[in-house]
Structure formats: structure tokens, C-alpha cells
Protein backbone atom coordinates (compact mmCIF):
# COMPACT_ATOMS: atom_id res chain seq x y z
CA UNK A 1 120.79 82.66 -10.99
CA UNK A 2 118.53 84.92 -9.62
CA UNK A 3 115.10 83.58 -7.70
CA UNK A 4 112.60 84.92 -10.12
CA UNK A 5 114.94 82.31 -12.89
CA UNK A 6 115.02 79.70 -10.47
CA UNK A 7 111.09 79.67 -10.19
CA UNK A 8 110.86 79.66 -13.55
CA UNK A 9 113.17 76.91 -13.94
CA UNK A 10 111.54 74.60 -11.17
CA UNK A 11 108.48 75.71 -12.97
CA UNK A 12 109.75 74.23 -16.06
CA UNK A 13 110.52 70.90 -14.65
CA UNK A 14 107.16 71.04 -13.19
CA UNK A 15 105.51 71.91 -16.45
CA UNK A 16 107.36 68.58 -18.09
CA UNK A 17 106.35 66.41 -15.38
CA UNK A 18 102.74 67.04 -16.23
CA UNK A 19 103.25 66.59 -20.11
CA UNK A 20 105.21 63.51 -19.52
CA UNK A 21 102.72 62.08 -16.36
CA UNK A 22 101.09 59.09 -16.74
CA UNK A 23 97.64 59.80 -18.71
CA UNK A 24 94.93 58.98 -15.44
CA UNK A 25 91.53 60.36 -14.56
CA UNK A 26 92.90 60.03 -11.25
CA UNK A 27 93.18 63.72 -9.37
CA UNK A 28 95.94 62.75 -7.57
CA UNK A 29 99.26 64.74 -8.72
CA UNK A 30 101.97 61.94 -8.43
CA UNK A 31 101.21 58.95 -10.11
CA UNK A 32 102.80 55.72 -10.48
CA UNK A 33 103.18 54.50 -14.13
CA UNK A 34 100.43 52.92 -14.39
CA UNK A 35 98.45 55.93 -13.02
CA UNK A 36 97.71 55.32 -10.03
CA UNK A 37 98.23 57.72 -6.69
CA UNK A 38 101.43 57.26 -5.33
CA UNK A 39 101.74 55.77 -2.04
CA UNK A 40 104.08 56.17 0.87
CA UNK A 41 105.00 52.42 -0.06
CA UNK A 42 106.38 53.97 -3.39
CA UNK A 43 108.47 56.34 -1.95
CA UNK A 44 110.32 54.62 0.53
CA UNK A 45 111.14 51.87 -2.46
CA UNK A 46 112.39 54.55 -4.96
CA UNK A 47 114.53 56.49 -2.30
CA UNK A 48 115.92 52.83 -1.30
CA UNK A 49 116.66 51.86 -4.82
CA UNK A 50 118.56 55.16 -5.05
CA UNK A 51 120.29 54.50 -1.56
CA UNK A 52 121.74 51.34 -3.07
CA UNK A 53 122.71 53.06 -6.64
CA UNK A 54 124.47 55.63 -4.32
CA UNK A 55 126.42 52.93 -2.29
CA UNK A 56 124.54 53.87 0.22
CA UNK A 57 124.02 51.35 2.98
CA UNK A 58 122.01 51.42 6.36
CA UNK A 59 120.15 54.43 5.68
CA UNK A 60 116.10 55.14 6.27
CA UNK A 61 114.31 57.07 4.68
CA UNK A 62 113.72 59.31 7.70
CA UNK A 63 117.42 60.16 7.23
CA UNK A 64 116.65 62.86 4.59
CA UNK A 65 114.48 64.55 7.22
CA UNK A 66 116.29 64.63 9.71
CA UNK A 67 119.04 66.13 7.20
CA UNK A 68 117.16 68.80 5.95
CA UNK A 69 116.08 69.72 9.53
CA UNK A 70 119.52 70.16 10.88
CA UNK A 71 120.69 71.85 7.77
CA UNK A 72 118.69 74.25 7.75
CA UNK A 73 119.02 75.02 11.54
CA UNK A 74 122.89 74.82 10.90
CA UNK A 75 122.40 77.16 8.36
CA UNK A 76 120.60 79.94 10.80
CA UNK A 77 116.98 79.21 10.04
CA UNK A 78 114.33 80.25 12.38
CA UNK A 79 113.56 77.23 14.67
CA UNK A 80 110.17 78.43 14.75
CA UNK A 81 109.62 77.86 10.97
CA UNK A 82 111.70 74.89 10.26
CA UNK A 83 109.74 73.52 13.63
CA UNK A 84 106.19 74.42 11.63
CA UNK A 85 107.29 73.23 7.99
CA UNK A 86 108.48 70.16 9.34
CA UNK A 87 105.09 69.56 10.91
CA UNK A 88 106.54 69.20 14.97
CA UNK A 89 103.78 69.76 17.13
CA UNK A 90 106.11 70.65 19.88
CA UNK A 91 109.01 72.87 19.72
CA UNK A 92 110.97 70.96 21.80
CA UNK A 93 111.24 68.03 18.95
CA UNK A 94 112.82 70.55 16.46
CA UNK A 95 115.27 71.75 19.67
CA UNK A 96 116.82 68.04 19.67
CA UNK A 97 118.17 68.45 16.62
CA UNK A 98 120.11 71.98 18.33
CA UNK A 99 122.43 69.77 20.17
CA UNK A 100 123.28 67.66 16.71
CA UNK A 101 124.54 70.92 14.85
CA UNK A 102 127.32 73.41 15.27
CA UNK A 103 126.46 77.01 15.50
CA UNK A 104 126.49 79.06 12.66
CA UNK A 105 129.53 81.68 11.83
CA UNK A 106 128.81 85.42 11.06
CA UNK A 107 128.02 85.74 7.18
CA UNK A 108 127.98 82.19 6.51
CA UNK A 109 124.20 81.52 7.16
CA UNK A 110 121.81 81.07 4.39
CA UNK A 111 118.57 82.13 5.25
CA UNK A 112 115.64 79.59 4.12
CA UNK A 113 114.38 81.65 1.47
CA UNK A 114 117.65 81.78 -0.41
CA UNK A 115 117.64 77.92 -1.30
């Protein structure tokens, strides 16, 4: 699938989202269902509940960040971007994760903009 479908597709599931959202006056994008703004509270319950429906034991929700942040550095992304879209104010807290990954190999990097 090319990126142009793939927008269009997230797009899509976007687009249903919206028709399907709670009805609320409230401007907040993600809603709970009974409309109101979704809290950090929420989140960390709903990625729990799915930890446990996943067998999943003994993991924070912090764990997916830290995931995505070595993936991607695994995976030959620019420290200095992950470092910025992660939202480190120092450098040297994306280089940690460095000593957690291994190296990538010649052709097998995927560069950030391909996912």
C-alpha cells in the first residue's frame, strides 16, 4: 500500500471516529462516552485493561514509549527527531535508550517516514 492509500485509510478511520464520537458541545477531540474530555486517568485504565486482555502482566504504561523510542532508533531514525517528537528536552535522555538497542544492518532500516 502506497502512503498516499495509507493516509487515506487512517483518514478513514479518522472520519468514523467523528461520526461515531460521542455527541458533546465539548471542543475537546477525544471524548469519553459520556462526552466528556478524556483524561490521562482514562488512558492509563484502557491501555491496562488491554495489558490484562493481552496476558500482559507488570507492564506501565510508559512501556509503550519507551518501545516506540528504541524502535525507531533501532530502526535508523535520526536521534535528533525521535529526541524532538518524543518531547526530551535534552539529547542525552533520547541517547540512553542507544545503549538498549542493537545497531542497525545495511538495508534493513526503515526510515520514520515509511511507517
Amino acid at each position: 500500500m502506497g502512503r498516499l492509500e495509507t493516509l487515506a485509510s487512517e483518514f478513514l478511520i479518522f472520519y468514523r471516529y467523528l461520526e461515531e464520537r460521542t455527541k458533546t458541545t465539548n471542543k475537546t477531540l477525544f471524548v469519553t462516552k459520556t462526552g466528556r474530555p478524556l483524561l490521562v486517568r482514562n488512558i492509563r485504565t484502557a491501555i491496562d485493561r488491554y495489558y490484562k486482555r493481552a496476558g500482559i502482566s507488570g507492564a506501565k504504561v510508559n512501556d509503550l514509549r519507551h518501545t516506540w523510542v528504541a524502535h525507531h532508533l533501532s530502526s535508523g531514525a535520526s536521534l535528533v527527531l525521535i529526541s524532538k517528537i518524543a518531547g526530551h528536552k535534552r539529547l542525552s535522555t533520547t541517547e540512553r535508550y542507544l545503549s538498549l538497542i542493537q545497531p542497525p544492518k545495511g538495508e534493513e532500516k526503515v526510515k520514520l517516514e515509511q511507517l
